[in-house]
Protein backbone atom coordinates (compact mmCIF):
# COMPACT_ATOMS: atom_id res chain seq x y z
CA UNK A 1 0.00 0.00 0.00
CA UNK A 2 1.14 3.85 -0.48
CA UNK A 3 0.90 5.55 1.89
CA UNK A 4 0.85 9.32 1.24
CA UNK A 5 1.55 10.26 4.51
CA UNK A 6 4.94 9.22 4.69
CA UNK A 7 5.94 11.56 1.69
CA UNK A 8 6.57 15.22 2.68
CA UNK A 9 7.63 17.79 0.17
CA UNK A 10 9.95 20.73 1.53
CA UNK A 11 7.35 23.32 1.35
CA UNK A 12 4.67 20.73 3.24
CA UNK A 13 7.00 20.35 6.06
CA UNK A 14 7.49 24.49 5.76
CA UNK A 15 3.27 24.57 5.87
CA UNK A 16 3.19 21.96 8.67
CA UNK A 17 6.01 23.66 11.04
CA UNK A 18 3.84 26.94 10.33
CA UNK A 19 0.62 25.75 11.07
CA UNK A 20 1.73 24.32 14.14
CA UNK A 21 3.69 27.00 15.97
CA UNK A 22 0.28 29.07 14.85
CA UNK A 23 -2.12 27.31 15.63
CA UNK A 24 -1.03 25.11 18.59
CA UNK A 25 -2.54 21.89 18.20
CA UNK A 26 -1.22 18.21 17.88
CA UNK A 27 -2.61 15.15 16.40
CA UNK A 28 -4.02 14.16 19.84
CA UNK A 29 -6.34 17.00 19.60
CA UNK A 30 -7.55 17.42 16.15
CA UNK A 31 -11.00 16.64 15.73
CA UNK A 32 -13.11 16.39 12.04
CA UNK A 33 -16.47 16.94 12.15
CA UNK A 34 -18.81 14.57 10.23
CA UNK A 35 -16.58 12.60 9.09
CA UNK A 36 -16.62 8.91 10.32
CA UNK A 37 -14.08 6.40 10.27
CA UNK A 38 -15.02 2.99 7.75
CA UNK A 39 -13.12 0.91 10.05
CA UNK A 40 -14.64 1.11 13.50
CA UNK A 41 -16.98 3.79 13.31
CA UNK A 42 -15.52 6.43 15.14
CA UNK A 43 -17.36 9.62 14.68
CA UNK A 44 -15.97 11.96 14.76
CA UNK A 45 -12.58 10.86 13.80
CA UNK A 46 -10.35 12.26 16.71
CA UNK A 47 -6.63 12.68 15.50
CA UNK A 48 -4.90 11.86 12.28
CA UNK A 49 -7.86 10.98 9.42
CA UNK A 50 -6.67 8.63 6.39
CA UNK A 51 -8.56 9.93 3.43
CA UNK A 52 -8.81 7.75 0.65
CA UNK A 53 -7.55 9.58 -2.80
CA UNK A 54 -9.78 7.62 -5.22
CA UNK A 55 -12.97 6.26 -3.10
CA UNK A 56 -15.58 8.87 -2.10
CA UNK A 57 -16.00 9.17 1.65
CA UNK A 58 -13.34 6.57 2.10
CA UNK A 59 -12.15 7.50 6.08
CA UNK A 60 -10.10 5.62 8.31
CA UNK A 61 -9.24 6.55 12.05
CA UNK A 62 -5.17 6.46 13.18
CA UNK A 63 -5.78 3.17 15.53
CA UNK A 64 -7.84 1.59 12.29
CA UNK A 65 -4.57 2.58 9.52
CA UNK A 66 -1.68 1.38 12.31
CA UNK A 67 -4.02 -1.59 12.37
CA UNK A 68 -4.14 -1.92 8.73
CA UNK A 69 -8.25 -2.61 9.09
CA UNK A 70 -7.62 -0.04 5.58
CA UNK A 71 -6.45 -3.02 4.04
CA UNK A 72 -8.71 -5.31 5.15
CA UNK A 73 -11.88 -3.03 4.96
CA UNK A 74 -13.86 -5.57 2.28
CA UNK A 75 -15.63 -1.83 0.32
CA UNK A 76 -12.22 -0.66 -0.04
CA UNK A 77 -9.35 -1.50 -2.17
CA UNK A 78 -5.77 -2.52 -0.09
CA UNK A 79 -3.88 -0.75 -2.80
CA UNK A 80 -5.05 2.44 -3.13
CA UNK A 81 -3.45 5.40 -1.62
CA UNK A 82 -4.14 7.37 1.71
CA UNK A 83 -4.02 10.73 2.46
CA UNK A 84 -3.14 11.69 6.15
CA UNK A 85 -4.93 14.72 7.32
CA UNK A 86 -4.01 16.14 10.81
CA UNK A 87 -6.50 19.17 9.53
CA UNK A 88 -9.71 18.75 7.49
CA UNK A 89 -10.33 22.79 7.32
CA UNK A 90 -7.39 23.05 5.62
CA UNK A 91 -9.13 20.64 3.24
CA UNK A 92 -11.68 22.15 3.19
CA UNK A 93 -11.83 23.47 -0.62
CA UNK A 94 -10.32 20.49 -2.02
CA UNK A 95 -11.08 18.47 -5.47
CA UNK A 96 -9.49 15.05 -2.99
CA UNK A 97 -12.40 15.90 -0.73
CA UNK A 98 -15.32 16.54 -2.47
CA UNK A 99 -17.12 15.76 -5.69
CA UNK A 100 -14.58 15.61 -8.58
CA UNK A 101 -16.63 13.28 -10.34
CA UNK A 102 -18.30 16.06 -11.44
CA UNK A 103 -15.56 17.23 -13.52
CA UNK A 104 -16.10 15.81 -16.73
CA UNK A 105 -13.22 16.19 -19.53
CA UNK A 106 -15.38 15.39 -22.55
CA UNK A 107 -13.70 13.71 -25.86
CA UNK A 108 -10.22 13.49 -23.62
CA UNK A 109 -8.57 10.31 -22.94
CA UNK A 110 -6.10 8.80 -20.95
CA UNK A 111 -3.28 7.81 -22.69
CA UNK A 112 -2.06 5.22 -20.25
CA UNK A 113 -5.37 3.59 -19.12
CA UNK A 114 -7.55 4.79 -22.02
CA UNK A 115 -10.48 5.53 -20.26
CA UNK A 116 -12.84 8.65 -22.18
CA UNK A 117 -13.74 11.01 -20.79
CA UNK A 118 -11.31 11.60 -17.89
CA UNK A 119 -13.68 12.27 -14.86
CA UNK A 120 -12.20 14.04 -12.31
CA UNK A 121 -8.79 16.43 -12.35
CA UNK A 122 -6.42 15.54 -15.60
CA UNK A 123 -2.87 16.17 -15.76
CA UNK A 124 -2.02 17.51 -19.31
CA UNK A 125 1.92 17.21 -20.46
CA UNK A 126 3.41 19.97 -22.38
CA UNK A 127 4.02 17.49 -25.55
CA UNK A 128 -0.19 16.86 -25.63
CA UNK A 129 -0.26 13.83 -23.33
CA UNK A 130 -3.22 13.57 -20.88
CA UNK A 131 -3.30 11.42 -18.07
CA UNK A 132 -6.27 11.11 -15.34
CA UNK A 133 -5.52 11.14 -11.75
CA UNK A 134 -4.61 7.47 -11.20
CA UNK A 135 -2.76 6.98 -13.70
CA UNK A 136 -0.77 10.31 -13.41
CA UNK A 137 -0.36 8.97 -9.03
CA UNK A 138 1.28 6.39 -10.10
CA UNK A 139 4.26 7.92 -11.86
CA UNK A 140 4.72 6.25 -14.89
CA UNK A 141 5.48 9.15 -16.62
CA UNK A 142 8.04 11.30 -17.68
CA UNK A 143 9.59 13.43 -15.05
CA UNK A 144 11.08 16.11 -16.88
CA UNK A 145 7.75 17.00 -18.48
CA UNK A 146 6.07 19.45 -17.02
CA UNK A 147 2.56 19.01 -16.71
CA UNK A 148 -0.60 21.11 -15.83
CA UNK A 149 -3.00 19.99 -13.55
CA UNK A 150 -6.91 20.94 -14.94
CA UNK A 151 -9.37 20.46 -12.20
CA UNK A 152 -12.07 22.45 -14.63
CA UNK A 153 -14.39 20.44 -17.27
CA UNK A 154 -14.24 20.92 -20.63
C-alpha cells in the first residue's frame, strides 16, 4: 500500500512547522467533524484521518490505519493510496475531498489507461499527453515533463 503520509515535500514540512507553531494543536487533539471512520466507526474521527484519494467518503481513524483494518476493509481497495490529514479545514476546498466526479473532460482520454472522458482532475503534459488522476499517481510518466494539472471540465 502507499501511503501518502509518509511523503513530505519541503514546502509541506514548511506549511506543517507553520501551522503548528500558529495554531497550537497536535494530532491528539484534532477533531473532524462529520466525518466517520469505515473501520470502526468512530465519529468523529479524533486525531490523524486517512482519506482515501480515489474512493468517495473513504475515512479511516489512526488506531484503524496502524491496524491496517484499511487493508482489510472488504468496500475498499488494499492498494489504493491514503491521504493523512491532521487538519480537514485546511481541506476544506479540495477536489481530494469533495465531488470531482463532477468534472467531466469530454472527448479526452487517458493515454495510459484509455479511459474517455477523464472524470475528475487531468494532468495535461506539455508534448499533448493527458493522463487522469490514477494513472498520473502512479508515476509512470516522464519526469522532466512538465505538466498542468486541470481540475475544470471541458
Amino acid at each position: 500500500m502507499i501511503d501518502v503520509c509518509k511523503v513530505e515535500f519541503d514546502e509541506d514540512i514548511n506549511r506543517k512547522s507553520q501551522s503548528k507553531t500558529t495554531h497550537g494543536q497536535n494530532s491528539n487533539t484534532n477533531i473532524h467533524p462529520n466525518v466517520a471512520c469505515d473501520g470502526c466507526d468512530m465519529s468523529p474521527i479524533k486525531g490523524d484521518r486517512y482519506k482515501c484519494l480515489f474512493c468517495p467518503n473513504v475515512d479511516f481513524c489512526q488506531p484503524c490505519h496502524s491496524a491496517s483494518r484499511a487493508n482489510n476493509d472488504p468496500n475498499h481497495l488494499y492498494n489504493h493510496p491514503l491521504l493523512c490529514i491532521k487538519d480537514s479545514s485546511e481541506y476544506s476546498e479540495s477536489l481530494y475531498l469533495y465531488n470531482r466526479s463532477k468534472i467531466n473532460h469530454t472527448n479526452i482520454q487517458c493515454n495510459s489507461c484509455f479511459t474517455q472522458p477523464i472524470i475528475g482532475i487531468r494532468y495535461q503534459c506539455i508534448c499533448g499527453i493527458n493522463l487522469c488522476e490514477k494513472c498520473d499517481f502512479t508515476g509512470l510518466r516522464d519526469k522532466s515533463h512538465p505538466r498542468t494539472k486541470i481540475a475544470t471540465s471541458i
